[in-house]
N, C-alpha and C. Protein backbone atom coordinates (compact mmCIF):
# COMPACT_ATOMS: atom_id res chain seq x y z
N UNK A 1 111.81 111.35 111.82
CA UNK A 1 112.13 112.70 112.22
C UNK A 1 113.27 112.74 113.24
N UNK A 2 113.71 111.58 113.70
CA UNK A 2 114.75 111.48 114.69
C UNK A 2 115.89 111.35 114.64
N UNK A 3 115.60 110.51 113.03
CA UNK A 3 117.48 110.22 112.03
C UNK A 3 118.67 111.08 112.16
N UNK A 4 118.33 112.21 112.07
CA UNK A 4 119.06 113.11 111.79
C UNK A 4 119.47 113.28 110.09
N UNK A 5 118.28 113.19 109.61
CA UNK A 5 118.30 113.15 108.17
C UNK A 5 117.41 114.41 107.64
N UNK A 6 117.52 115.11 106.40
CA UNK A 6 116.15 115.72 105.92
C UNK A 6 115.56 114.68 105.36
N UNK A 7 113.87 115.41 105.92
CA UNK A 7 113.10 114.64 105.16
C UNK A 7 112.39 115.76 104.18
N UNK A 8 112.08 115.25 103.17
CA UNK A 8 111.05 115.61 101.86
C UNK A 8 109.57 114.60 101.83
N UNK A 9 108.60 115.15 101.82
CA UNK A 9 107.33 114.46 101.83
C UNK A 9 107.16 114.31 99.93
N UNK A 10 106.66 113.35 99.79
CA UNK A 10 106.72 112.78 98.24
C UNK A 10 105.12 114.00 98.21
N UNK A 11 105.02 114.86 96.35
CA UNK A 11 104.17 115.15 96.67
C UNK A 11 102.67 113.69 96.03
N UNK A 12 101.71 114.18 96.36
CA UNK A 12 100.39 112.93 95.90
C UNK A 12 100.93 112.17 94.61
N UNK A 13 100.67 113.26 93.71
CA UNK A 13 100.68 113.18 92.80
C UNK A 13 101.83 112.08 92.50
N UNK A 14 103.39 112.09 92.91
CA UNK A 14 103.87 111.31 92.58
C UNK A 14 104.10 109.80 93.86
N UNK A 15 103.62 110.00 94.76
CA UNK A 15 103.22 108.98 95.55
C UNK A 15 102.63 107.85 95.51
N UNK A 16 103.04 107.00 96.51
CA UNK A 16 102.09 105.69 96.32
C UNK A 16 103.09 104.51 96.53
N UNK A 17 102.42 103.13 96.38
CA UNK A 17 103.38 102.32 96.85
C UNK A 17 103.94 101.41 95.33
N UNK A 18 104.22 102.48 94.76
CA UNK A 18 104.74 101.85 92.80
C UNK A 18 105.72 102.55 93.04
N UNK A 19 106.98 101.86 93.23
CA UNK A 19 108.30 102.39 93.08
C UNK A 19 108.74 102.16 91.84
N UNK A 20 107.69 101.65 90.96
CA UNK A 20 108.36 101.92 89.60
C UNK A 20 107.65 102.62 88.62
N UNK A 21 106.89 103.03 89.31
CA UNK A 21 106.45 104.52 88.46
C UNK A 21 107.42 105.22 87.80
N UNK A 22 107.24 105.48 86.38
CA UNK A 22 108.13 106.94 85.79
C UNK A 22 108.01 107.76 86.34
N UNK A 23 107.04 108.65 86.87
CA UNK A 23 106.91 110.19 87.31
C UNK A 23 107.63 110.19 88.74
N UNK A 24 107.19 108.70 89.71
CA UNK A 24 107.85 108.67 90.83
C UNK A 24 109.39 109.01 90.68
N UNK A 25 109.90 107.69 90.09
CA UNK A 25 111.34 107.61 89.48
C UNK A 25 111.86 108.96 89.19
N UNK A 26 111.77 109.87 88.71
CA UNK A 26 112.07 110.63 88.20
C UNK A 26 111.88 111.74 88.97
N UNK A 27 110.70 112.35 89.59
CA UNK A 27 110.74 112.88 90.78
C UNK A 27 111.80 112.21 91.69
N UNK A 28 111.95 111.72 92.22
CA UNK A 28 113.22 110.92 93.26
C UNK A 28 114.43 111.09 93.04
N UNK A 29 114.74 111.18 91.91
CA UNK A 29 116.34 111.25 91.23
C UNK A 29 116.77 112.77 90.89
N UNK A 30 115.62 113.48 90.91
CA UNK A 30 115.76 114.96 90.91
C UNK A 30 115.99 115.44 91.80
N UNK A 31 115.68 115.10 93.44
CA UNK A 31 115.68 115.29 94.24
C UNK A 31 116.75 114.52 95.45
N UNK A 32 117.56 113.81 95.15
CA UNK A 32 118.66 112.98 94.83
C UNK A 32 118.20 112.30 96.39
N UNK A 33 117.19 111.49 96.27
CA UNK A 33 116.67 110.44 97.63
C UNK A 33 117.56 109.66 97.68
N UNK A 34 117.78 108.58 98.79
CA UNK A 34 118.50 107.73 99.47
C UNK A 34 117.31 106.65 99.70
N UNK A 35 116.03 106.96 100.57
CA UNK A 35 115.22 106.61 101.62
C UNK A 35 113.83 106.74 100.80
N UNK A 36 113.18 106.00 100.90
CA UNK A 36 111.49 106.23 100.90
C UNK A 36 110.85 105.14 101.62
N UNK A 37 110.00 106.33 102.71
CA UNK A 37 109.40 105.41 103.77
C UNK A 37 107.92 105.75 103.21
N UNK A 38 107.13 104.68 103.08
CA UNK A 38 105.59 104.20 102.55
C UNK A 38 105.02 104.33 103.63
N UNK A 39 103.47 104.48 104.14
CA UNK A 39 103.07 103.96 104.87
C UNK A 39 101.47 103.54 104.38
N UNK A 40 101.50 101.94 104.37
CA UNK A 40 100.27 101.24 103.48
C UNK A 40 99.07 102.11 104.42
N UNK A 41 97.69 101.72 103.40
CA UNK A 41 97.17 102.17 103.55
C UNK A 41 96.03 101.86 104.87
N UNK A 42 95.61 102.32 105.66
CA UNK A 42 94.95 101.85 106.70
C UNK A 42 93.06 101.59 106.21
N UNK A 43 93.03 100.25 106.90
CA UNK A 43 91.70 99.66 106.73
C UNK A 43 90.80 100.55 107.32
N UNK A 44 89.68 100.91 106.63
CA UNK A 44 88.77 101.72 107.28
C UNK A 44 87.58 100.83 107.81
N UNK A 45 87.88 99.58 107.93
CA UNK A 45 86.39 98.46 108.48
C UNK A 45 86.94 98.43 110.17
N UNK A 46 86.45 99.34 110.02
CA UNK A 46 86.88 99.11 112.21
C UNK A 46 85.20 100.13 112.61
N UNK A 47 84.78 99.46 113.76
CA UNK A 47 84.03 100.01 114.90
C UNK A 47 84.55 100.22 115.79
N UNK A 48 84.41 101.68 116.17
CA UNK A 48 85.33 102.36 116.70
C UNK A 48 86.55 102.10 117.15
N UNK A 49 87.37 101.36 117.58
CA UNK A 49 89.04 101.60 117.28
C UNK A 49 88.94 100.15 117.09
N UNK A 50 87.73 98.83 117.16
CA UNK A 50 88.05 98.01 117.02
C UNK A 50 87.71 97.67 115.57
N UNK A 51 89.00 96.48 114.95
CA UNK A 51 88.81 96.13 113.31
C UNK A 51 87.70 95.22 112.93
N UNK A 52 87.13 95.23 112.22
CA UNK A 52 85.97 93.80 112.16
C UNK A 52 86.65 92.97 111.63
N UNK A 53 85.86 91.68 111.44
CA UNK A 53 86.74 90.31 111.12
C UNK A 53 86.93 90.35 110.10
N UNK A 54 88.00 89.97 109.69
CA UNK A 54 88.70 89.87 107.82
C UNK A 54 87.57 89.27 107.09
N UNK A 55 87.01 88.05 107.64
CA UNK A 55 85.99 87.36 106.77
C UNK A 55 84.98 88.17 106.92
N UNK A 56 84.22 88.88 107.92
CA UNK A 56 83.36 90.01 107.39
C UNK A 56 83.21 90.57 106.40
N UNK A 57 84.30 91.47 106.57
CA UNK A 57 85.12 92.57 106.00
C UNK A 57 85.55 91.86 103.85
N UNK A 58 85.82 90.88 103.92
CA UNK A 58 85.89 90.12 102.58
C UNK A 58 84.61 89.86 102.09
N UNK A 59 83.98 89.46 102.95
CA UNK A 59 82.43 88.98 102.41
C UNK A 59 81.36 90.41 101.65
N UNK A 60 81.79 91.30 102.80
CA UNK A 60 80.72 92.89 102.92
C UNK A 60 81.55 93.03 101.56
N UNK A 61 82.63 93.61 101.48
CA UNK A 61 83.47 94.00 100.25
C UNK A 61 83.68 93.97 99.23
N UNK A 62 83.41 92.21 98.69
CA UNK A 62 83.82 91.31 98.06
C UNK A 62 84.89 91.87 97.37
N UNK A 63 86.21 92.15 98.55
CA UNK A 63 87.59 91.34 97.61
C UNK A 63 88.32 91.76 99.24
N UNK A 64 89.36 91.13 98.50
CA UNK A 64 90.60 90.71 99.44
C UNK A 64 90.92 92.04 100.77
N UNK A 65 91.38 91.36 101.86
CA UNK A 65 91.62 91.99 102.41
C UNK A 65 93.10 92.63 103.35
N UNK A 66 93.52 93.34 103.45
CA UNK A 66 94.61 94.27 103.58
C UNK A 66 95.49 93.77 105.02
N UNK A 67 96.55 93.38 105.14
CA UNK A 67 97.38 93.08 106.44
C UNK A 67 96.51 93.88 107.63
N UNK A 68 96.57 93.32 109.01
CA UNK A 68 95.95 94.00 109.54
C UNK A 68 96.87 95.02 110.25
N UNK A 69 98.02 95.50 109.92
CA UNK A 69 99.11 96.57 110.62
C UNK A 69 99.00 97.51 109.61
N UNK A 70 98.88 98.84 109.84
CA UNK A 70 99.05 99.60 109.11
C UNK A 70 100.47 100.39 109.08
N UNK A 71 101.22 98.90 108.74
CA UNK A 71 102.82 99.27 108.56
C UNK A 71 103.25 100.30 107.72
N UNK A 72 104.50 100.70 107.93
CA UNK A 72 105.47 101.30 106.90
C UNK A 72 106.27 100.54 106.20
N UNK A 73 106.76 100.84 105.28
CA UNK A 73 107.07 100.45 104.12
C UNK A 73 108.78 100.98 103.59
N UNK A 74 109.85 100.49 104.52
CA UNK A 74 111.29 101.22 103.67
C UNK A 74 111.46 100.78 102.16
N UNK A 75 112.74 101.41 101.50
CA UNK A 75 113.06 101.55 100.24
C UNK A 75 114.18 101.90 100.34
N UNK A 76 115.21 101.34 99.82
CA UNK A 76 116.24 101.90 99.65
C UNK A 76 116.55 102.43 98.05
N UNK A 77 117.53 103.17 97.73
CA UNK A 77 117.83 103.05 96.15
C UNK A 77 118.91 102.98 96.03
N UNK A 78 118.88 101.84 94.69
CA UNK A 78 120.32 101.28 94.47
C UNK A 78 120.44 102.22 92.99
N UNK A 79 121.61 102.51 93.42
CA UNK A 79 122.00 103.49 91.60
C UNK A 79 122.72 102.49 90.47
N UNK A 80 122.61 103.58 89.60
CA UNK A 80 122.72 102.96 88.09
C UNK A 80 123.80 102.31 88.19
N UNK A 81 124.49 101.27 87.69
CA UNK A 81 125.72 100.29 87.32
C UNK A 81 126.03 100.21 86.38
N UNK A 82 127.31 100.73 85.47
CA UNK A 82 127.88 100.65 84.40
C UNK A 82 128.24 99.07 84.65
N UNK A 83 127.30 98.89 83.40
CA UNK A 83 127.97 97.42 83.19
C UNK A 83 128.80 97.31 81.11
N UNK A 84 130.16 96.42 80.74
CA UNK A 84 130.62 96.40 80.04
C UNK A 84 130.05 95.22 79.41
N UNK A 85 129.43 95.17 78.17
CA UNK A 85 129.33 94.30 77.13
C UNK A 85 130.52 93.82 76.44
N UNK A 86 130.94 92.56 76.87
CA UNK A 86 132.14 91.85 76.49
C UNK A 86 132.18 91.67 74.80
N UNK A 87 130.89 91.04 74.47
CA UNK A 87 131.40 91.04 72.80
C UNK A 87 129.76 91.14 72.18
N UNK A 88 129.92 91.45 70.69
CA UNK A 88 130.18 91.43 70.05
C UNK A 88 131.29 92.91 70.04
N UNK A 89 130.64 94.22 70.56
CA UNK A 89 131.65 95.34 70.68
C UNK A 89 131.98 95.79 72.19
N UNK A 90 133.42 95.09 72.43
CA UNK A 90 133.83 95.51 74.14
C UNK A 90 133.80 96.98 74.07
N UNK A 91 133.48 98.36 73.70
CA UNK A 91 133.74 99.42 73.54
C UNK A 91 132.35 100.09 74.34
N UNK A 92 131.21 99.11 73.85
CA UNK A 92 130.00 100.14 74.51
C UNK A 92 130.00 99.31 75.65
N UNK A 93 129.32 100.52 76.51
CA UNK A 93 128.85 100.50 78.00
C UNK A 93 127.32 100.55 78.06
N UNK A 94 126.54 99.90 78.57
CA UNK A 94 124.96 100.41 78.88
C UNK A 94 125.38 100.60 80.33
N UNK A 95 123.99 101.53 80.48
CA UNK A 95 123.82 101.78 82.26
C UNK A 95 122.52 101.18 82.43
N UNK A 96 122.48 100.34 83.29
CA UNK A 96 121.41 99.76 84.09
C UNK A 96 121.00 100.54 84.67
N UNK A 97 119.54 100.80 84.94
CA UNK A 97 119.02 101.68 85.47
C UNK A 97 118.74 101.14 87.60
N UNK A 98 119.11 102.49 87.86
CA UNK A 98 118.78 102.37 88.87
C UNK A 98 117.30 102.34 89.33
N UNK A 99 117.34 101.33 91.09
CA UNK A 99 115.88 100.97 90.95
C UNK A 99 115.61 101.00 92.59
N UNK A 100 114.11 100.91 93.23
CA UNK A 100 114.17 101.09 94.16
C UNK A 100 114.23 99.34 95.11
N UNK A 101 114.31 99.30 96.08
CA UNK A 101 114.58 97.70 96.62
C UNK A 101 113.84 98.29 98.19
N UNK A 102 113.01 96.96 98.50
CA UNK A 102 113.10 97.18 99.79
C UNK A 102 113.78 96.53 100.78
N UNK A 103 113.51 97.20 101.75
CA UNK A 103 114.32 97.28 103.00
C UNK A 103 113.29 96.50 104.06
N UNK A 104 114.08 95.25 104.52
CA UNK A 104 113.73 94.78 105.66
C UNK A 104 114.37 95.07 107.13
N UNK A 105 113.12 95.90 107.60
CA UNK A 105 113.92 96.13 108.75
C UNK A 105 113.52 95.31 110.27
N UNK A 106 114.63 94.87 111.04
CA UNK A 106 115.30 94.21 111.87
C UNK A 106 113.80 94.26 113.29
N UNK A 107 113.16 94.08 114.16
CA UNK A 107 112.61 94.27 115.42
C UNK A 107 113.12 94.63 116.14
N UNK A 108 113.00 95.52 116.83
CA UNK A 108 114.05 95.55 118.02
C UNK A 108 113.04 96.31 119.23
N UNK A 109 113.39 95.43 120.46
CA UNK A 109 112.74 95.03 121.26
C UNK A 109 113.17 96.03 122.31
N UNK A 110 112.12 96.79 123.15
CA UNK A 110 112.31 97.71 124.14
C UNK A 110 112.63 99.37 123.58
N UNK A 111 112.26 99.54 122.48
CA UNK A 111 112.38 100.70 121.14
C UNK A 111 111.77 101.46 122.23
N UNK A 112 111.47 102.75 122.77
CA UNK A 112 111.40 103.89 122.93
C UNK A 112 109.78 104.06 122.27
N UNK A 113 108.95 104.38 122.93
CA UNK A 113 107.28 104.51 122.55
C UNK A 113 106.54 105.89 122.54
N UNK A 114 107.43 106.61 123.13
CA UNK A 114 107.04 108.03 123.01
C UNK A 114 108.28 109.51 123.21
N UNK A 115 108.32 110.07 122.88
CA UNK A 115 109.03 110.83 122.69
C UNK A 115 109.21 111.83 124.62
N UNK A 116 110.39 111.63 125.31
CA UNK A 116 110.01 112.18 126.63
C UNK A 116 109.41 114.03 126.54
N UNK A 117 108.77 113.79 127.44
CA UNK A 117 107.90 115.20 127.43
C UNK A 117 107.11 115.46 126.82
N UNK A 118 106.54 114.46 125.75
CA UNK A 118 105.60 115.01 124.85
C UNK A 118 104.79 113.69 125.36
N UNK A 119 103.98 113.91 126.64
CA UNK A 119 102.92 112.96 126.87
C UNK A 119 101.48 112.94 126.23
């Protein structure tokens, strides 16, 4: 919210962390995105703000268990690329479809933790 960008909230329906969904895809390109920020889903095995132990939590469950950050998730999108088919006919073009890629982003240390005035 600070970018100085608009943001658009993905609606449910085409949400989620499948950037290669058709309906996503296609929603996105209609809407001519740049950016899609994810945010995975948060573990609900916590007593009260504290998490229980993964091996608990795997055992009670039985299956795997989820990073313990309930990070975000960038995306960038790379667009379509005319690429030229040299032979058998140099004349046609296909377009590679554009796709989403993620984005690793950098740490940076002493980041700003709250917004001033809004204690």
């Amino acid at each position: 919210m600070l970018s100085d960008r608009v943001v658009k909230n993905v609606p449910g329906k085409f949400g989620g962390d499948d950037v290669t969904r058709a309906k996503f895809l296609s929603w996105t390109r209609s809407h001519h995105l740049k950016f899609f920020l994810y945010q995975q889903p948060i573990s609900p095995w916590r007593v009260w703000h504290f998490r229980i132990p993964a091996a608990l939590q795997k055992f009670l469950s039985k299956e795997e268990v989820a990073p313990p950050s309930a990070g975000w998730v960038l995306y960038r999108y790379v667009p379509p690329v005319n690429a030229t088919i040299p032979l058998p006919m140099p004349h046609v073009v296909t377009v590679v479809p554009g796709k989403w890629v993620h984005v690793e982003v950098p740490t940076v240390h002493n980041w700003p933790t709250h917004v001033p005035g809004m204690e």
